[in-house]
C-alpha atoms as a PDB file:
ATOM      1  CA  UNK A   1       0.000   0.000   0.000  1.00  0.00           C
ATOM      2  CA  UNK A   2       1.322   3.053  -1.100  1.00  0.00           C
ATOM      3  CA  UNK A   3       1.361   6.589   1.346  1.00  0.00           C
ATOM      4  CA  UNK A   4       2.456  10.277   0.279  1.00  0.00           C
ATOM      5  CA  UNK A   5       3.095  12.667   3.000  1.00  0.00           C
ATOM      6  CA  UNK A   6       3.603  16.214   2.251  1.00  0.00           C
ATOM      7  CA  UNK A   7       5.470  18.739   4.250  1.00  0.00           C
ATOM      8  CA  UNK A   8       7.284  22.213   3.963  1.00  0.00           C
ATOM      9  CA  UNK A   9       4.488  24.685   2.918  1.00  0.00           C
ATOM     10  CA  UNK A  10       3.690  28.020   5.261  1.00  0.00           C
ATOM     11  CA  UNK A  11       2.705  31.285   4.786  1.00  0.00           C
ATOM     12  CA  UNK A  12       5.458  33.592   2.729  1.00  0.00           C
ATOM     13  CA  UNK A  13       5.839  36.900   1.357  1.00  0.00           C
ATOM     14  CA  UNK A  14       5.795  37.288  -2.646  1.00  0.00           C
ATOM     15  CA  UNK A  15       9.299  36.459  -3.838  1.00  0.00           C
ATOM     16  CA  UNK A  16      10.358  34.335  -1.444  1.00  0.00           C
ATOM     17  CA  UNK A  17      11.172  30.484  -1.324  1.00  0.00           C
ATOM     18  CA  UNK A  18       9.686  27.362  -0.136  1.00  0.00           C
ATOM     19  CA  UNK A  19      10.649  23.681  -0.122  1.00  0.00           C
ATOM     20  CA  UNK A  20       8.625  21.076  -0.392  1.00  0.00           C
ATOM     21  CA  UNK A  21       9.032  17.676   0.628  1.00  0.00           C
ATOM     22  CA  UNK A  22       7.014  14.333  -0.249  1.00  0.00           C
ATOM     23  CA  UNK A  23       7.900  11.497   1.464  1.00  0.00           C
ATOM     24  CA  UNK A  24       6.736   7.837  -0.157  1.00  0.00           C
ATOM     25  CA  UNK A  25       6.569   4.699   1.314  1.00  0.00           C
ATOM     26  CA  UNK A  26       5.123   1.138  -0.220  1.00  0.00           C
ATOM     27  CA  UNK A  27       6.622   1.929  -3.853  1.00  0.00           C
ATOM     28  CA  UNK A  28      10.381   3.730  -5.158  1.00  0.00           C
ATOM     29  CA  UNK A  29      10.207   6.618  -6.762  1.00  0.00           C
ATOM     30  CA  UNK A  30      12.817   5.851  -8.588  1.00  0.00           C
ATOM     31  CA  UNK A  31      11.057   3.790 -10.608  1.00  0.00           C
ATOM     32  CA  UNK A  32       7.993   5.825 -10.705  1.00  0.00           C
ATOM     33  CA  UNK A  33       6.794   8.694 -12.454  1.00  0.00           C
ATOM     34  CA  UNK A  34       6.206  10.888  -9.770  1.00  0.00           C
ATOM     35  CA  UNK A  35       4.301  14.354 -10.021  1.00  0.00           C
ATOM     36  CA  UNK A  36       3.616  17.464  -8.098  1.00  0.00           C
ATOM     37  CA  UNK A  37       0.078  19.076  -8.546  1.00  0.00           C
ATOM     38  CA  UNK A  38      -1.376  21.840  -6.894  1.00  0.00           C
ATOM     39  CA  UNK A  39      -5.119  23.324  -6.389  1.00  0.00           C
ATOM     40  CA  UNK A  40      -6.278  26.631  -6.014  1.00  0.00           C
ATOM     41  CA  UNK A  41      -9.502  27.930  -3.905  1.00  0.00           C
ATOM     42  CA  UNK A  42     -12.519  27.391  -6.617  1.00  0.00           C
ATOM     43  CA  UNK A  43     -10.150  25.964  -9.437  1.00  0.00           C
ATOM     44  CA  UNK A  44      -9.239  22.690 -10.670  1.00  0.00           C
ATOM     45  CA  UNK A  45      -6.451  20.751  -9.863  1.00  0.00           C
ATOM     46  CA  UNK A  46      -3.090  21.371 -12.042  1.00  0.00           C
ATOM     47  CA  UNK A  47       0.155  19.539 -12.643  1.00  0.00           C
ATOM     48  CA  UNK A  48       3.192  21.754 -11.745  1.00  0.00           C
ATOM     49  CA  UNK A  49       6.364  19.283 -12.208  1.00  0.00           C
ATOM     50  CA  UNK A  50       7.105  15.887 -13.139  1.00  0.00           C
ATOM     51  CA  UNK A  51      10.627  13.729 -12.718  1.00  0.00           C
ATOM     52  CA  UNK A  52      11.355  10.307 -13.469  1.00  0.00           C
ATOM     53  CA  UNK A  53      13.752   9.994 -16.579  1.00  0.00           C
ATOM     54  CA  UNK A  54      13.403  13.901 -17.283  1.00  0.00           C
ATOM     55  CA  UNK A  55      11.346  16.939 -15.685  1.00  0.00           C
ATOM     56  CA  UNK A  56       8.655  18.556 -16.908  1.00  0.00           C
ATOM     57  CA  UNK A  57       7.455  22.042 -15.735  1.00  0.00           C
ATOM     58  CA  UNK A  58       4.216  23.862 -16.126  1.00  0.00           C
ATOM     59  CA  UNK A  59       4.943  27.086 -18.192  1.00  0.00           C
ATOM     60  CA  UNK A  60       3.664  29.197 -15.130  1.00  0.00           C
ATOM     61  CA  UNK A  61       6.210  27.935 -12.990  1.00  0.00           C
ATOM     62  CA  UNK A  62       8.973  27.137 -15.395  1.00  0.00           C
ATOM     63  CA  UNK A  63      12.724  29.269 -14.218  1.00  0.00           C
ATOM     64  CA  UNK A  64      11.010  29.529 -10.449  1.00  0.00           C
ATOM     65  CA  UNK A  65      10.507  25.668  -9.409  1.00  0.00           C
ATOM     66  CA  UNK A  66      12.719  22.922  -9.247  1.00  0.00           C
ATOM     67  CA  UNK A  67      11.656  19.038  -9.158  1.00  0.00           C
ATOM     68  CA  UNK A  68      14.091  16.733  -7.655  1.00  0.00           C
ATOM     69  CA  UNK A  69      14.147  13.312  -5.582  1.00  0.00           C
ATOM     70  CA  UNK A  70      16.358  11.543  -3.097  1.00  0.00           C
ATOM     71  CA  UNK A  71      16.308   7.690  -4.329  1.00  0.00           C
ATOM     72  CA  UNK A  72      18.053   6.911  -0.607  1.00  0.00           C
ATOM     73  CA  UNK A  73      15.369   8.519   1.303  1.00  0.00           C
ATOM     74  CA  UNK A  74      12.536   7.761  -1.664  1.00  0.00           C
ATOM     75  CA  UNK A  75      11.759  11.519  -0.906  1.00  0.00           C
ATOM     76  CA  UNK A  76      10.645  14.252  -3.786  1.00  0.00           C
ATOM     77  CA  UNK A  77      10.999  17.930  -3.415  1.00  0.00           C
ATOM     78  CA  UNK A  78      10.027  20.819  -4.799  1.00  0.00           C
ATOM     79  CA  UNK A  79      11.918  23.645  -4.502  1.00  0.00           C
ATOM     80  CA  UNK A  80       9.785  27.024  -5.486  1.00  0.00           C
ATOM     81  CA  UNK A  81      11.202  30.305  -5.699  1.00  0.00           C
ATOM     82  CA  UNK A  82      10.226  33.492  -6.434  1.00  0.00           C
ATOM     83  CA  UNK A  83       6.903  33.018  -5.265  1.00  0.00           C
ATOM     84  CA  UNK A  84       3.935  35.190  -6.543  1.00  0.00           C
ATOM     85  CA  UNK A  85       0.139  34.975  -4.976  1.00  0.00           C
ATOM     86  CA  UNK A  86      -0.927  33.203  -7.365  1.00  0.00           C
ATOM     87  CA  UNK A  87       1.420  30.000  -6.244  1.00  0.00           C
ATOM     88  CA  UNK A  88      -0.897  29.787  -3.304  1.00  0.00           C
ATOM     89  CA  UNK A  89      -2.756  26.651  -3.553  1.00  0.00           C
ATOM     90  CA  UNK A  90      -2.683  23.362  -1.731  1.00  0.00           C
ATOM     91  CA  UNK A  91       0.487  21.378  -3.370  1.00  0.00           C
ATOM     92  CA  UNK A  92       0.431  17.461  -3.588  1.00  0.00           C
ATOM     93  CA  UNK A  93       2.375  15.007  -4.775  1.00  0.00           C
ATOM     94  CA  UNK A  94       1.138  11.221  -6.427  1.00  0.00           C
ATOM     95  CA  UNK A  95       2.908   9.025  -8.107  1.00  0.00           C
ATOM     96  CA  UNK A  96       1.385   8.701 -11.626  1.00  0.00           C
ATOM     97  CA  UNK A  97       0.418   5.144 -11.866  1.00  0.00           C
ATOM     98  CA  UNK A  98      -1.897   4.928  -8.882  1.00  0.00           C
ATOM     99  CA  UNK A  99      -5.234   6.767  -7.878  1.00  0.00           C
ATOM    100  CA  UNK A 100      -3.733   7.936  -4.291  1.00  0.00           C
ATOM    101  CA  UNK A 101      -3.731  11.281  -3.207  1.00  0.00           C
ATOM    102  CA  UNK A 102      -1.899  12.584   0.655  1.00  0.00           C
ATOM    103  CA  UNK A 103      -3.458  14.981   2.458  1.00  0.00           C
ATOM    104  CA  UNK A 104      -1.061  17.814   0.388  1.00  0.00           C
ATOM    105  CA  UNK A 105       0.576  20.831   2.281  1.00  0.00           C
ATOM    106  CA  UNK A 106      -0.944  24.744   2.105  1.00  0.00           C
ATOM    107  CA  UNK A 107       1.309  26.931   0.639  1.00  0.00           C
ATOM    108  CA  UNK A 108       0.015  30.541   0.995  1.00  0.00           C
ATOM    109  CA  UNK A 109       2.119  33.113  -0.775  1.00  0.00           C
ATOM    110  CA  UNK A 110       1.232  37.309   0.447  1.00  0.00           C
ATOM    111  CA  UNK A 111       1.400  40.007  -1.699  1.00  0.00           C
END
């Protein structure tokens, strides 16, 4: 059974930095394509970054947000700079082949 738990969002001023963590257990990301998504009050659910093989970035994030992992601690992170207000959302992460969502981590970005 796989479990995602999210960690390292908070309440930050526009242009600032945040890190987020996802810690797996019950599958290696390694081996996995593993995504970040994030959803805004009223709005659907979006994917910001991917890693497995390569990255992918959304184009409103692209130059301020970095994917990466840590195969020893099966651990993903996002690492988001140059936050704007409109980064604030509630960020999860899921790895792409199974219908299991954590409990994600509110980031909340003031202008």
């Amino acid at each position: 059974q796989v479990q995602l738990v999210e960690s390292g969002g908070g309440l930050v001023q526009a242009g600032g930095s945040l890190r987020l963590s996802c810690a797996a257990s019950g599958s290696r990301i390694s081996i996995n394509v593993m995504d970040w998504y994030r959803q805004a009050p009223g709005k659907q659910r979006e994917l910001v970054a991917s890693i497995f093989r390569a990255t992918y970035y959304a184009d409103s994030v692209k130059g301020r947000f970095t994917i990466s992992r840590d195969d020893a601690k099966n651990t993903m992170y996002l690492q988001m700079n140059s936050l704007k207000p409109e980064d604030t959302a509630v960020y999860y992460c899921k790895f792409r082949n199974r219908d299991y969502w954590g409990q994600g981590t509110q980031v909340t970005v003031s202008s």
